[in-house]
Every structure is written in structure tokens, then in C-alpha cells.
Protein backbone atom coordinates (compact mmCIF):
# COMPACT_ATOMS: atom_id res chain seq x y z
CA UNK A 1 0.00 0.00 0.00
CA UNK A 2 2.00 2.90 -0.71
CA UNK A 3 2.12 6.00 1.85
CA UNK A 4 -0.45 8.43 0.85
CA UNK A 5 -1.96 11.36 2.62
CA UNK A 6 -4.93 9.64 2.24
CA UNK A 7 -3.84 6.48 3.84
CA UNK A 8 -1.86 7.92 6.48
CA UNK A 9 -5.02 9.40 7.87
CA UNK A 10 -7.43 6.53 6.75
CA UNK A 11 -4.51 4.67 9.54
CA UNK A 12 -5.21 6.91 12.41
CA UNK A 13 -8.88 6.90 11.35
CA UNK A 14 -9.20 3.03 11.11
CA UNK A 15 -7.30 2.50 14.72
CA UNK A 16 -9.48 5.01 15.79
CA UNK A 17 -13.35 3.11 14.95
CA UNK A 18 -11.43 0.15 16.41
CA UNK A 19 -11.45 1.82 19.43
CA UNK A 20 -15.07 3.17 18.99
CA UNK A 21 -16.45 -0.05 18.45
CA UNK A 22 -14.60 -1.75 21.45
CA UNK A 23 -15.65 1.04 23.44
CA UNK A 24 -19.82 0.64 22.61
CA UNK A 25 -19.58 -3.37 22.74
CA UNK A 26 -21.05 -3.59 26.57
CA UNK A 27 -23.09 -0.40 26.69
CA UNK A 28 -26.99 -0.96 27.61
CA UNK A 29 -29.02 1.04 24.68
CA UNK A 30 -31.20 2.06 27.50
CA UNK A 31 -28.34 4.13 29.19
CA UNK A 32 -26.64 5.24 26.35
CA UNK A 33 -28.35 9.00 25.99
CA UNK A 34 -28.08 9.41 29.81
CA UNK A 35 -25.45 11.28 31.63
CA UNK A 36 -23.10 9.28 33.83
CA UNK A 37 -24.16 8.57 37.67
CA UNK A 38 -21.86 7.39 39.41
CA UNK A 39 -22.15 7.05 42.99
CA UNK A 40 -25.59 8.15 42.20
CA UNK A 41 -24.44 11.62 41.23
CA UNK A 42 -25.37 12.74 38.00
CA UNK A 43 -22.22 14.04 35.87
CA UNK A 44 -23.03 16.48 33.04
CA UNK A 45 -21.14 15.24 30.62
CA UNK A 46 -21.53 14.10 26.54
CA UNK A 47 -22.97 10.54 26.71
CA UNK A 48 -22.55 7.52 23.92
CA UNK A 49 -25.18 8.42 21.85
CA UNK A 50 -24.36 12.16 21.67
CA UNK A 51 -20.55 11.18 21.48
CA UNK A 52 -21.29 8.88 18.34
CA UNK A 53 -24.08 11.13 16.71
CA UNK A 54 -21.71 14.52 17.03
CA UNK A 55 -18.61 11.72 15.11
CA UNK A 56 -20.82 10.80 12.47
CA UNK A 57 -21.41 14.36 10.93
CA UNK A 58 -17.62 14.48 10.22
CA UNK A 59 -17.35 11.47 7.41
CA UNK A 60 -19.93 14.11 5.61
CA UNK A 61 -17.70 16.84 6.41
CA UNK A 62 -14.27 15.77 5.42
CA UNK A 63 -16.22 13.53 1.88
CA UNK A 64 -17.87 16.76 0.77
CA UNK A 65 -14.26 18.72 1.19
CA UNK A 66 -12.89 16.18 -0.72
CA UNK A 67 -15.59 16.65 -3.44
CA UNK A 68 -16.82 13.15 -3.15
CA UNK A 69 -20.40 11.85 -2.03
CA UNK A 70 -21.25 10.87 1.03
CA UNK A 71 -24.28 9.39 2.85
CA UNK A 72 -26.92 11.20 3.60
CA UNK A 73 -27.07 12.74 7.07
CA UNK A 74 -30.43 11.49 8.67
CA UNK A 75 -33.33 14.42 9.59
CA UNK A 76 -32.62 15.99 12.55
CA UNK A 77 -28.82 14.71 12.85
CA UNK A 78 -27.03 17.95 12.17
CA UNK A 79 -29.35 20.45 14.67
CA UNK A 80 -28.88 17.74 17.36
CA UNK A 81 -25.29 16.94 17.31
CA UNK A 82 -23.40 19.66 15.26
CA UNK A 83 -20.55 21.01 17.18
CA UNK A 84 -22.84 24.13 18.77
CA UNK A 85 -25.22 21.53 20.34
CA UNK A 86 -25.51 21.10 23.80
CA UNK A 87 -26.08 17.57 25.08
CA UNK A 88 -28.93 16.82 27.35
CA UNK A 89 -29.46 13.87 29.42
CA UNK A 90 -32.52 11.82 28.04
CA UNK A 91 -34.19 9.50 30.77
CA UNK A 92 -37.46 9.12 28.59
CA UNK A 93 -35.71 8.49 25.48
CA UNK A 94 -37.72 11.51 23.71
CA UNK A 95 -34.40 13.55 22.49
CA UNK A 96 -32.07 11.38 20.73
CA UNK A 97 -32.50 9.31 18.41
CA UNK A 98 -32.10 5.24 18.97
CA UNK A 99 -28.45 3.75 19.45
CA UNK A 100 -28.76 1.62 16.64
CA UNK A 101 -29.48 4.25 14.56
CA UNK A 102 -26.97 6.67 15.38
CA UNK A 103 -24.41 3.68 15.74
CA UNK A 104 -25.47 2.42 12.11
CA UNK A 105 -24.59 6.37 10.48
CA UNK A 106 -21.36 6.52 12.51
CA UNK A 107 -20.38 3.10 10.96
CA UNK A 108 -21.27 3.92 7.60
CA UNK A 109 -19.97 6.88 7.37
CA UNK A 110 -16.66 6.30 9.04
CA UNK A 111 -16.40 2.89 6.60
CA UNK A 112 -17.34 5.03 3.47
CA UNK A 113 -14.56 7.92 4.29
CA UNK A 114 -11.53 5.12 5.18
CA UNK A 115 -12.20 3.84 1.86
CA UNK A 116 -12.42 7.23 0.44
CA UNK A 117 -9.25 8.41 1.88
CA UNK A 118 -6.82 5.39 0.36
CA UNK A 119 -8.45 6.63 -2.91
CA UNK A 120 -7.87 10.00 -2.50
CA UNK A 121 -4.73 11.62 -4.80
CA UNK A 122 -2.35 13.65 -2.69
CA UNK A 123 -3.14 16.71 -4.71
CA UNK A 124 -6.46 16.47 -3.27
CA UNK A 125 -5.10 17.33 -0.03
CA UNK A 126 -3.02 20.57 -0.71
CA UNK A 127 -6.23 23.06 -1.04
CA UNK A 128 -6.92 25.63 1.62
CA UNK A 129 -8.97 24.14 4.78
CA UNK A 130 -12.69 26.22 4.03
CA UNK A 131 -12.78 26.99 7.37
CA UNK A 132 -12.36 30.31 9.31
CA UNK A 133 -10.86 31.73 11.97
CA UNK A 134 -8.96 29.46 14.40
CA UNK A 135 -9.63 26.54 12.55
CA UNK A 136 -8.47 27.73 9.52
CA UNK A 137 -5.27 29.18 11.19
CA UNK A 138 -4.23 25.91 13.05
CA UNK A 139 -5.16 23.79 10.27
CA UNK A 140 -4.39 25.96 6.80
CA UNK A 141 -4.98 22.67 4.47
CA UNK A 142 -7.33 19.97 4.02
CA UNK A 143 -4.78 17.62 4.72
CA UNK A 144 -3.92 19.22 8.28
CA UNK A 145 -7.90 19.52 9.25
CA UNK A 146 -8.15 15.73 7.59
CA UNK A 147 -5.53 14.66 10.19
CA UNK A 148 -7.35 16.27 12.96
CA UNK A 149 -10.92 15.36 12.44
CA UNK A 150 -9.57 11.72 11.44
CA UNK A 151 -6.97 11.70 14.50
CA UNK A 152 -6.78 14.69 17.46
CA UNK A 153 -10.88 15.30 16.96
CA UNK A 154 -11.95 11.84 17.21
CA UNK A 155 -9.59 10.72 20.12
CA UNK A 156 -10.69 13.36 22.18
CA UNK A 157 -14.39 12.14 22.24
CA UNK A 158 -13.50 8.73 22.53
CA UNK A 159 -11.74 9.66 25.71
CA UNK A 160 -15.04 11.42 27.04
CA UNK A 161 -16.73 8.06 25.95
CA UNK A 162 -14.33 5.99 28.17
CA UNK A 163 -14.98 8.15 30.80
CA UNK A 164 -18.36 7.60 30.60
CA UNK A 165 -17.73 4.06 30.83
CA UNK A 166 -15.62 3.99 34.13
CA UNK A 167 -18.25 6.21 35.74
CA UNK A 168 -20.77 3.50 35.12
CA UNK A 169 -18.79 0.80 36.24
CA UNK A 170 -17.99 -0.56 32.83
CA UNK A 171 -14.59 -2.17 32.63
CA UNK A 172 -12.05 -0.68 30.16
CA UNK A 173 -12.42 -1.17 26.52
């Protein structure tokens, strides 16, 4: 496989939904859009289903940049989980959509845009990130922002995830 910029971030990307999917293996669908509690003390913090909904609007993201097609983003997907939302804990189940659902885009996607990426030219890669402000000054090119979303971006909400986890006395992934 030769060393692309496309496959060096389809790498981190790929370890990355490794680690997503051996983090949601053990996690009752019926907790997954509630806040952690542990102790019995409710921690505001993102929860699995608002972790893997607000992930699953980024193989969109990063495919359109890339002028390629992605999957549709299910209704409601983008005003619930874009990066301005706020997540809310859901006892009655009346908020989120279901786990599977949201679980089923994130996998898609995230399968779709590996695939993509190994495709993708380096040339592709060079144009200025379409972003502004500090986004577009820490990451000037698609392949920096790529590498973030795909790597840094990810991670980071896979931590909160694991988090999540310990708090409700699920063992590490």
C-alpha cells in the first residue's frame, strides 16, 4: 500500500473506529443517551449516543471537502449533534435518536470515508482548509484539518466516551 496522505489518515482513522467499536460493545441502549451517575451523582457530561451522533457528521464533512459523495445525514442529525449543540441527558428516550441508529450512520460513514481516503490523490489534499478563523489558522490545508478530524478530533471524544464508561462501572475497553 503505498504512503499516501490519504492512507496515512485513513490509519489513524481506522485505529481510531477500532477503538469506537470496542468502546460501545457492553453499553446498555437504554443508558446510552443518559449522563453518567456514578455514585448516584449525576455528571453532566456528553454521553454515547451524543458522542457517536456529534462523530458521524464528520465522514460528511471531510467527503464533501474532498468533493466526493457521502451518505446522507439522517433528519434531525445535524441540529442535534453539530458542534454548537448542547447535550442533554434523556431518561425518557424523547431527544435522541435510537443507538442503533446513530451507531449504524457513525459506521457507515466512518467505513465510506476510510475507503475514500486510500483513494484519494495527494493533490487532493493541498487546497486551503474552508474553514475560518482558528480553525483555519491551526489547520491551513485539508490535509492538516483531515488529520485532525480523522486523528486529534476523534480521540478526544472517545476519551469522554471511556470516561463515561468507568463512571458506570464498565470495565475498560
Amino acid at each position: 500500500m503505498q504512503r499516501t496522505t490519504g492512507n496515512i489518515i485513513a490509519d489513524s482513522l481506522e485505529s481510531a473506529v477500532s477503538y469506537a467499536d470496542r468502546l460501545r460493545q457492553d453499553i446498555p441502549h437504554i443508558e446510552a443517551a443518559r449522563f453518567a451517575r456514578p455514585g448516584g451523582h449525576m455528571v453532566s457530561s456528553n454521553h454515547p449516543c451524543f458522542i457517536f451522533g456529534h462523530l458521524s457528521l464528520y465522514p460528511p464533512k471531510v467527503l464533501g471537502q474532498l468533493d466526493q459523495k457521502s451518505l446522507p445525514i439522517p433528519a434531525g442529525f445535524e441540529k442535534t449533534f453539530d458542534k454548537t449543540a448542547t447535550c442533554q441527558d434523556d431518561p425518557n428516550h424523547t431527544v435522541y435518536p435510537s443507538f442503533d441508529e446513530v451507531l449504524a450512520f457513525f459506521s457507515a460513514g466512518h467505513k465510506k470515508l476510510i475507503e475514500t481516503l486510500r483513494g484519494t490523490p495527494n493533490e487532493a489534499f493541498d487546497h486551503p482548509n474552508p474553514a475560518e478563523g482558528p480553525l483555519a489558522e491551526r489547520f491551513p490545508t485539508l490535509s492538516s484539518v483531515h488529520a485532525f478530524y480523522c486523528g486529534g478530533h476523534i480521540m478526544s471524544h472517545l476519551g469522554q466516551l471511556s470516561a463515561w464508561r468507568r463512571m458506570q462501572g464498565l470495565p475498560p475497553a
